[in-house]
N, C-alpha and C. Protein backbone atom coordinates (compact mmCIF):
# COMPACT_ATOMS: atom_id res chain seq x y z
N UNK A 1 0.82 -1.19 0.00
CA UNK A 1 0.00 0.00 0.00
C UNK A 1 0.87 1.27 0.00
N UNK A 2 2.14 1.19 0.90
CA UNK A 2 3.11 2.39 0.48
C UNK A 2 3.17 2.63 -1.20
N UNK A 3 4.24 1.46 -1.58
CA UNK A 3 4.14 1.82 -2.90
C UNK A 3 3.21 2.30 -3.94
N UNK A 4 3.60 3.21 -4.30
CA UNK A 4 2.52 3.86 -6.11
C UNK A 4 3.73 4.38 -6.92
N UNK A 5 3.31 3.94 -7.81
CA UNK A 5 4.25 4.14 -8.68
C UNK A 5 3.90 5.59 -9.50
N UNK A 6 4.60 6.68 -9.71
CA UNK A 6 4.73 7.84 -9.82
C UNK A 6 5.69 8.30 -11.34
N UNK A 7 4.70 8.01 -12.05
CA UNK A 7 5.40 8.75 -13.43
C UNK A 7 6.49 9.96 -13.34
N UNK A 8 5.38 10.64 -13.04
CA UNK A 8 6.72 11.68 -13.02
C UNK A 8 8.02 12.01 -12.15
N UNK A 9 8.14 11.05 -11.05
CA UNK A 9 9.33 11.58 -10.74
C UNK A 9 10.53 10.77 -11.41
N UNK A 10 10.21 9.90 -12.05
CA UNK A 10 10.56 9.28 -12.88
C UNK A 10 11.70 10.19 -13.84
N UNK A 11 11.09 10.81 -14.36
CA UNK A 11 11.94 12.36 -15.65
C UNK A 11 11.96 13.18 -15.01
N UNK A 12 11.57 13.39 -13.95
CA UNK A 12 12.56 14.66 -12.88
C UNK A 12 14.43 13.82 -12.67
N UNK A 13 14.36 12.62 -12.30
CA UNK A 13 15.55 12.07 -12.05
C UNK A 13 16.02 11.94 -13.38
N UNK A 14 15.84 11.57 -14.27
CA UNK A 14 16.39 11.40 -15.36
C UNK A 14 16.75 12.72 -16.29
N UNK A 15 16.16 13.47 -16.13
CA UNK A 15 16.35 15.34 -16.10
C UNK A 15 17.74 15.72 -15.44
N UNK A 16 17.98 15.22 -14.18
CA UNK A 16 19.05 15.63 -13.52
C UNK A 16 19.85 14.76 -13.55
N UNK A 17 20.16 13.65 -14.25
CA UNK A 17 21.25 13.04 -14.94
C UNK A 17 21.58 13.98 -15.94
N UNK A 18 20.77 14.23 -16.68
CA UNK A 18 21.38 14.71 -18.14
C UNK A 18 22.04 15.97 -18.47
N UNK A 19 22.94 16.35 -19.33
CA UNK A 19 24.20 17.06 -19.21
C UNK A 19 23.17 19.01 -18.45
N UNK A 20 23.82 19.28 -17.60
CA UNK A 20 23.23 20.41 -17.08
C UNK A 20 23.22 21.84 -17.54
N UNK A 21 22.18 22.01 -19.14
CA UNK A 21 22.14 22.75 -19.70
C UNK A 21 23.04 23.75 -19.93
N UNK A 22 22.61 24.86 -19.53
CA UNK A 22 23.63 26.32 -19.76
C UNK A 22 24.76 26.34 -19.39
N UNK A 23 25.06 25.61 -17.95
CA UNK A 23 26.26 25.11 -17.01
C UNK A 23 27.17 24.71 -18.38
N UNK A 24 26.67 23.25 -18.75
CA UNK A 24 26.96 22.50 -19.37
C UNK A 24 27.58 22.78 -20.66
N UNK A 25 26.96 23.79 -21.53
CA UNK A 25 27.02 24.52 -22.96
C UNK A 25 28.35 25.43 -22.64
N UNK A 26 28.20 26.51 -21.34
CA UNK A 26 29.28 27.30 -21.43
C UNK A 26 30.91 26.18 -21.15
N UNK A 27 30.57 25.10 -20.22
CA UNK A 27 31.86 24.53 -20.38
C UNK A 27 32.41 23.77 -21.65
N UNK A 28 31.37 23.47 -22.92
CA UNK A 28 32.05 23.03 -23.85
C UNK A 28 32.81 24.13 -24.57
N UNK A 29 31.95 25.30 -24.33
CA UNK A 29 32.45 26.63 -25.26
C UNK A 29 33.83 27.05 -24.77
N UNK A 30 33.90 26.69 -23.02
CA UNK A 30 35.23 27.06 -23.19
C UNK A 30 36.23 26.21 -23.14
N UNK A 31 36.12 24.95 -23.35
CA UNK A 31 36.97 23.59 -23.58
C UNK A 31 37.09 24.40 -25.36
N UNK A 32 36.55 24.44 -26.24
CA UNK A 32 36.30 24.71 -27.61
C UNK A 32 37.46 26.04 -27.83
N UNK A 33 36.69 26.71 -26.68
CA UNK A 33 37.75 28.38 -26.75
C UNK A 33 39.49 28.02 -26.28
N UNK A 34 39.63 27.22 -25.51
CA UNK A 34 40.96 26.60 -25.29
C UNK A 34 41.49 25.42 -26.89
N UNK A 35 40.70 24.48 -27.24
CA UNK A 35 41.20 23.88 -28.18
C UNK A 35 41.44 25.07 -29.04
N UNK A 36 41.10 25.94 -29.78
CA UNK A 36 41.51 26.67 -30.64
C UNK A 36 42.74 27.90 -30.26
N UNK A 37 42.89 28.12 -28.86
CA UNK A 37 43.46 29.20 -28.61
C UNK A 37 44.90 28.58 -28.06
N UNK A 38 45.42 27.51 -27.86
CA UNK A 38 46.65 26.94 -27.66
C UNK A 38 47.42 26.79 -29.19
N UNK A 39 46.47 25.89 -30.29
CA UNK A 39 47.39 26.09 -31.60
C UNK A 39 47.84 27.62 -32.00
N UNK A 40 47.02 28.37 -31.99
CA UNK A 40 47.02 29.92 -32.18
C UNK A 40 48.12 30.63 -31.74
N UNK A 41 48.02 30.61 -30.74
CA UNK A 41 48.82 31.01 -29.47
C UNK A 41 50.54 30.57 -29.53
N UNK A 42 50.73 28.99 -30.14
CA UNK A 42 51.47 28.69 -30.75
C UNK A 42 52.22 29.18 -31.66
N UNK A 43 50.85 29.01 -32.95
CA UNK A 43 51.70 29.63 -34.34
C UNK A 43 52.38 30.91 -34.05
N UNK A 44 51.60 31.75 -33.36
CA UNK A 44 52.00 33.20 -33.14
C UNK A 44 52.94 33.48 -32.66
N UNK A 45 53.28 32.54 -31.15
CA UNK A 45 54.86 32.99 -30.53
C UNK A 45 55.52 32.20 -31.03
N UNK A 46 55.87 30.98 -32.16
CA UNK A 46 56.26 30.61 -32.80
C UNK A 46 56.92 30.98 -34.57
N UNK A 47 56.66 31.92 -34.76
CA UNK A 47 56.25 31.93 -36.35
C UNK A 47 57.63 32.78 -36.37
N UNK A 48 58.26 33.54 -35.30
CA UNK A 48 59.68 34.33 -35.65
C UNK A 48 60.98 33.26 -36.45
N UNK A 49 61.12 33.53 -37.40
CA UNK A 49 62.49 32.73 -37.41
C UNK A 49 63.69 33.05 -36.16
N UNK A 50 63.91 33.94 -35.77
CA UNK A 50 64.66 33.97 -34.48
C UNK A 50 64.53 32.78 -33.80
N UNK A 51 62.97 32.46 -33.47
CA UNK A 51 62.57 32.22 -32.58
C UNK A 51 62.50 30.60 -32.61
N UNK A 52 62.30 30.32 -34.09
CA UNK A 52 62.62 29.10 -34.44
C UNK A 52 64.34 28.59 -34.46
N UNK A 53 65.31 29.14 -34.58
CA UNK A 53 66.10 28.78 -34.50
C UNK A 53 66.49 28.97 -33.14
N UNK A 54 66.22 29.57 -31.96
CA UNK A 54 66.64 29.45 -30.65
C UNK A 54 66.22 28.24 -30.01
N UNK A 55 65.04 27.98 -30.81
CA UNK A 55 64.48 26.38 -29.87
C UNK A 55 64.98 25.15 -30.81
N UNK A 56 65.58 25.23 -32.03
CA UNK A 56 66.24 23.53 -32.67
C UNK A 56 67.16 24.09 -32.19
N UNK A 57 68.10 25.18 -31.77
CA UNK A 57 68.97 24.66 -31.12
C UNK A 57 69.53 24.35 -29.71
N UNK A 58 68.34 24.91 -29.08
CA UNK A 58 68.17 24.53 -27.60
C UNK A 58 68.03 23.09 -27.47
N UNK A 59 67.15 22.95 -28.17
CA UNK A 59 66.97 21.39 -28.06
C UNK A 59 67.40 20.30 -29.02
N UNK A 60 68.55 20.84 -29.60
CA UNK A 60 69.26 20.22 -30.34
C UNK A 60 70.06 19.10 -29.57
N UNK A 61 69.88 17.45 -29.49
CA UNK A 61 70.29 16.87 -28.74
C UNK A 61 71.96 16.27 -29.32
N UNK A 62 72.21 15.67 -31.34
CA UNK A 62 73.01 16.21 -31.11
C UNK A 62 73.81 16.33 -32.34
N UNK A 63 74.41 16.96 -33.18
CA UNK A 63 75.19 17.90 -33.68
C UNK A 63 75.48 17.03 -34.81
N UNK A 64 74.89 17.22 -36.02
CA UNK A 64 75.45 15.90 -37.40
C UNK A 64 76.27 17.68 -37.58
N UNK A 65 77.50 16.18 -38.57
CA UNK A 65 78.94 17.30 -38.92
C UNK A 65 77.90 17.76 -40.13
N UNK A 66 78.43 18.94 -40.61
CA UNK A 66 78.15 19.22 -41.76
C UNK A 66 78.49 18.99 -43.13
N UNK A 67 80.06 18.13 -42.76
CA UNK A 67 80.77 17.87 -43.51
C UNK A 67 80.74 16.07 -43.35
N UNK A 68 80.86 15.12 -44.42
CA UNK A 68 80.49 14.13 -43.82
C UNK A 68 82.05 13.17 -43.46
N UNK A 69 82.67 13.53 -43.74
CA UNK A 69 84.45 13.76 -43.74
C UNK A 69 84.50 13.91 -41.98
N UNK A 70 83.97 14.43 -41.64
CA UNK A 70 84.33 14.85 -39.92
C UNK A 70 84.16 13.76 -39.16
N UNK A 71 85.94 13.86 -38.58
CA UNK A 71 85.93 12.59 -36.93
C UNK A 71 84.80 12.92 -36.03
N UNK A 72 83.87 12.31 -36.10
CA UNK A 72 83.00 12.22 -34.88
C UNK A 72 83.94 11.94 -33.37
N UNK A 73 84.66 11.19 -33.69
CA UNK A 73 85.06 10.06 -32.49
C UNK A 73 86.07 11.78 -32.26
N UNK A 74 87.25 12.41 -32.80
CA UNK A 74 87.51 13.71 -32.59
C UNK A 74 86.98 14.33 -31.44
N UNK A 75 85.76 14.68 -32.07
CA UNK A 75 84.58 15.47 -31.87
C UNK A 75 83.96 15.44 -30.36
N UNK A 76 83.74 14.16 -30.44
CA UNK A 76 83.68 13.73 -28.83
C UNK A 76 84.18 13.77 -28.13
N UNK A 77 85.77 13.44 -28.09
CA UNK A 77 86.97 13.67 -27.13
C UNK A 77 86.81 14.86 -26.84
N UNK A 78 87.18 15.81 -27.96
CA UNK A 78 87.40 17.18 -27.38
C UNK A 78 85.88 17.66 -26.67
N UNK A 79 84.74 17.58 -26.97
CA UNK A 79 83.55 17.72 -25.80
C UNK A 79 83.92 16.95 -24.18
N UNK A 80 84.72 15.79 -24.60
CA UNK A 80 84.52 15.12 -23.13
C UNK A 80 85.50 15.86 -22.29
N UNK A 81 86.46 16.51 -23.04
CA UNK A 81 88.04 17.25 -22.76
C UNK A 81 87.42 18.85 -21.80
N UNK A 82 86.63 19.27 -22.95
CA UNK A 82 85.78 20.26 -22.56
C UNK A 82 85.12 20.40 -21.32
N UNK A 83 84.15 19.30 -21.08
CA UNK A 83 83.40 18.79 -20.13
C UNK A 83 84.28 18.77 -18.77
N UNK A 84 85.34 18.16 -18.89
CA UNK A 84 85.95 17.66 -17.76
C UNK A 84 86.79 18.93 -17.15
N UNK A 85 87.50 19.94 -18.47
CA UNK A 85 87.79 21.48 -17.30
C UNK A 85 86.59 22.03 -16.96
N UNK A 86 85.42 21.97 -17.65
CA UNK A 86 84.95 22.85 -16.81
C UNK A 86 84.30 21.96 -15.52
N UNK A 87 84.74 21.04 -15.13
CA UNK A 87 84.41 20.37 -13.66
C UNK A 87 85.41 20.74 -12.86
N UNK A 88 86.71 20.63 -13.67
CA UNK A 88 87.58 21.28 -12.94
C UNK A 88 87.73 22.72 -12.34
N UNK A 89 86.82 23.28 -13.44
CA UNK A 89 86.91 24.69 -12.72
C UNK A 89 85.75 25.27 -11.96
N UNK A 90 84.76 24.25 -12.10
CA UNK A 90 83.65 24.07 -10.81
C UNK A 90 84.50 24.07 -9.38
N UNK A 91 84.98 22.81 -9.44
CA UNK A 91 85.38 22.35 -8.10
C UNK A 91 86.68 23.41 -7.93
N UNK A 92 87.06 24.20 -8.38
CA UNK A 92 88.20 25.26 -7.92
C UNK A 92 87.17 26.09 -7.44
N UNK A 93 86.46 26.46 -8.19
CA UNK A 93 85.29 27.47 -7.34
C UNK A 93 84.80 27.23 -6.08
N UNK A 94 84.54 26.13 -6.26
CA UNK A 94 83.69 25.56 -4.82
C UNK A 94 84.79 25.79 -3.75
N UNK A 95 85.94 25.50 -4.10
CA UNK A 95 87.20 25.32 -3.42
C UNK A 95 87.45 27.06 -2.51
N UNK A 96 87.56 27.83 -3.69
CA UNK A 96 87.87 29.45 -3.38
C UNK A 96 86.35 29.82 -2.33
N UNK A 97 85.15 29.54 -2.74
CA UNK A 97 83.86 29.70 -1.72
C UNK A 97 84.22 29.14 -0.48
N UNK A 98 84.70 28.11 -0.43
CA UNK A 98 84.56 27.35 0.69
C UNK A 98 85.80 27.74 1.92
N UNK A 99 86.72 28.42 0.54
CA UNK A 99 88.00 29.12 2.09
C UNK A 99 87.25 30.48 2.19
N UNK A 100 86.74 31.07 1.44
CA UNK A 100 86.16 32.27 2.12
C UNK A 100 85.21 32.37 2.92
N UNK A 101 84.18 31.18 2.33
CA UNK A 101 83.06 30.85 3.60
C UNK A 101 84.29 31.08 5.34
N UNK A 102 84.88 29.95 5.01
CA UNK A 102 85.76 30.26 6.30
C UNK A 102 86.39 31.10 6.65
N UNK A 103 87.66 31.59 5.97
CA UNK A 103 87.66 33.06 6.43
C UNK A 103 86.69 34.47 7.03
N UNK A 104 85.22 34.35 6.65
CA UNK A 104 84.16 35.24 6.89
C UNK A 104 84.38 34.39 8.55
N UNK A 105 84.16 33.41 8.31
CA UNK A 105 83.43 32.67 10.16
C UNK A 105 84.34 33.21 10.75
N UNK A 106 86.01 32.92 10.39
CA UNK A 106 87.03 32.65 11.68
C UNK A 106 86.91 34.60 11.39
N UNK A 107 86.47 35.71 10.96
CA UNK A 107 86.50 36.94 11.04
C UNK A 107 85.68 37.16 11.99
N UNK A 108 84.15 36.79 11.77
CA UNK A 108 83.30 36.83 12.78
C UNK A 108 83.36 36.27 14.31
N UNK A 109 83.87 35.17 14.18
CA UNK A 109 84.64 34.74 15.44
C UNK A 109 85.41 35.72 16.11
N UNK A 110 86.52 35.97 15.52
CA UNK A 110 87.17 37.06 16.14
C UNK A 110 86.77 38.33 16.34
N UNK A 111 85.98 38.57 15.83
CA UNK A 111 85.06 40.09 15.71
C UNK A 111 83.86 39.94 17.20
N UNK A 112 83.25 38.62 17.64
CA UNK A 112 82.54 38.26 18.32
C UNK A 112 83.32 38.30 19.83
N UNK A 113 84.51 37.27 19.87
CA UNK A 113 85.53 37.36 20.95
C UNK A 113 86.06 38.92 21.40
N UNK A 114 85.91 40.05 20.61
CA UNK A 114 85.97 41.29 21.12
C UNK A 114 87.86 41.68 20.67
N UNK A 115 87.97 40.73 19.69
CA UNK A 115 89.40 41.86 19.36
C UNK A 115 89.13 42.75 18.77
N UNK A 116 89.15 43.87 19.39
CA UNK A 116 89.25 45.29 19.22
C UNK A 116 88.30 45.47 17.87
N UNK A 117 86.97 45.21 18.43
CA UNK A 117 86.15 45.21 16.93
C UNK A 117 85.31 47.00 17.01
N UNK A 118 85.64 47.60 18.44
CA UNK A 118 85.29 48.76 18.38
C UNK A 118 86.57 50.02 17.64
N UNK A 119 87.55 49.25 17.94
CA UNK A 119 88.35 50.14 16.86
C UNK A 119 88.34 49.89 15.31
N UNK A 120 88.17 49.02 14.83
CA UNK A 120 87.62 48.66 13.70
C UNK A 120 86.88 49.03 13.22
N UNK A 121 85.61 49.28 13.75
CA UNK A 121 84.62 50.39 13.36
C UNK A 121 85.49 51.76 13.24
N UNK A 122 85.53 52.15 14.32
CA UNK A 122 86.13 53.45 14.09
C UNK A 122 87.07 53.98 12.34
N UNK A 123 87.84 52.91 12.76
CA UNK A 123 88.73 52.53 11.66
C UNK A 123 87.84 53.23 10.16
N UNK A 124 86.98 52.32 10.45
CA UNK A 124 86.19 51.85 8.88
C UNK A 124 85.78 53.12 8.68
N UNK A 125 85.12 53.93 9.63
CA UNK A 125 84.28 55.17 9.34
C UNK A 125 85.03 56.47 8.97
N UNK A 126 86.34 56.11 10.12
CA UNK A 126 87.10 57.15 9.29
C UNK A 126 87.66 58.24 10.57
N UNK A 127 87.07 57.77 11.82
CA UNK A 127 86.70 58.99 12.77
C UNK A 127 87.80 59.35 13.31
N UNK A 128 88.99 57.78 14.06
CA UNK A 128 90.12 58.48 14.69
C UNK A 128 91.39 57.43 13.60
């Protein structure tokens, strides 16, 4: 006796399954307004020759000779030759940072311990 069966709420639920009109329309329009505005957007900051040649050769992974005569195997050495001073002259850097890092501390240290860091000022400013 509860049960009756009720037509219509029937297509009220099935109403609110289905895609949610205006909601629904403006998000294809702007899924639609994005598919068209990324190629665009593309061609446009794309289309400089400048601009094309800064990115094949940015991402140029790696280097056919132009000449077909050219030692590759050469070619490589001297990159790996390349490669390896400038590690070398990384780690000299790191080297020169790392005594000055220390030199700054053992300054501050001593500047902290109170050798004469009020004449030092003075010094610096100019006064006596």
């Amino acid at each position: 006796d509860d049960y009756r069966y009720q037509p219509h709420t029937h297509f009220q639920t099935e109403k609110a399954k289905m895609v949610l009109g205006r909601k629904g329309m403006q998000l294809e329009a702007w899924k639609f307004g994005v598919y068209l505005l990324i190629p665009i957007t593309a061609s446009a900051a794309f289309n400089y020759p400048e601009m094309q040649k800064y990115w094949a050769d940015y991402f140029q992974f790696l280097k056919y000779p132009a000449n077909p005569n050219t030692n590759m195997k050469e070619q490589f050495e001297e990159l790996q030759k390349k490669r390896e001073a400038e590690k070398e002259q990384r780690r000299a850097y790191q080297e020169q940072i790392r005594m000055l890092q220390e030199s700054a501390k053992e300054s501050r240290r001593r500047q902290e311990d109170g050798d004469g860091s009020s004449q030092g000022r003075r010094r610096w400013f100019g006064l006596f």
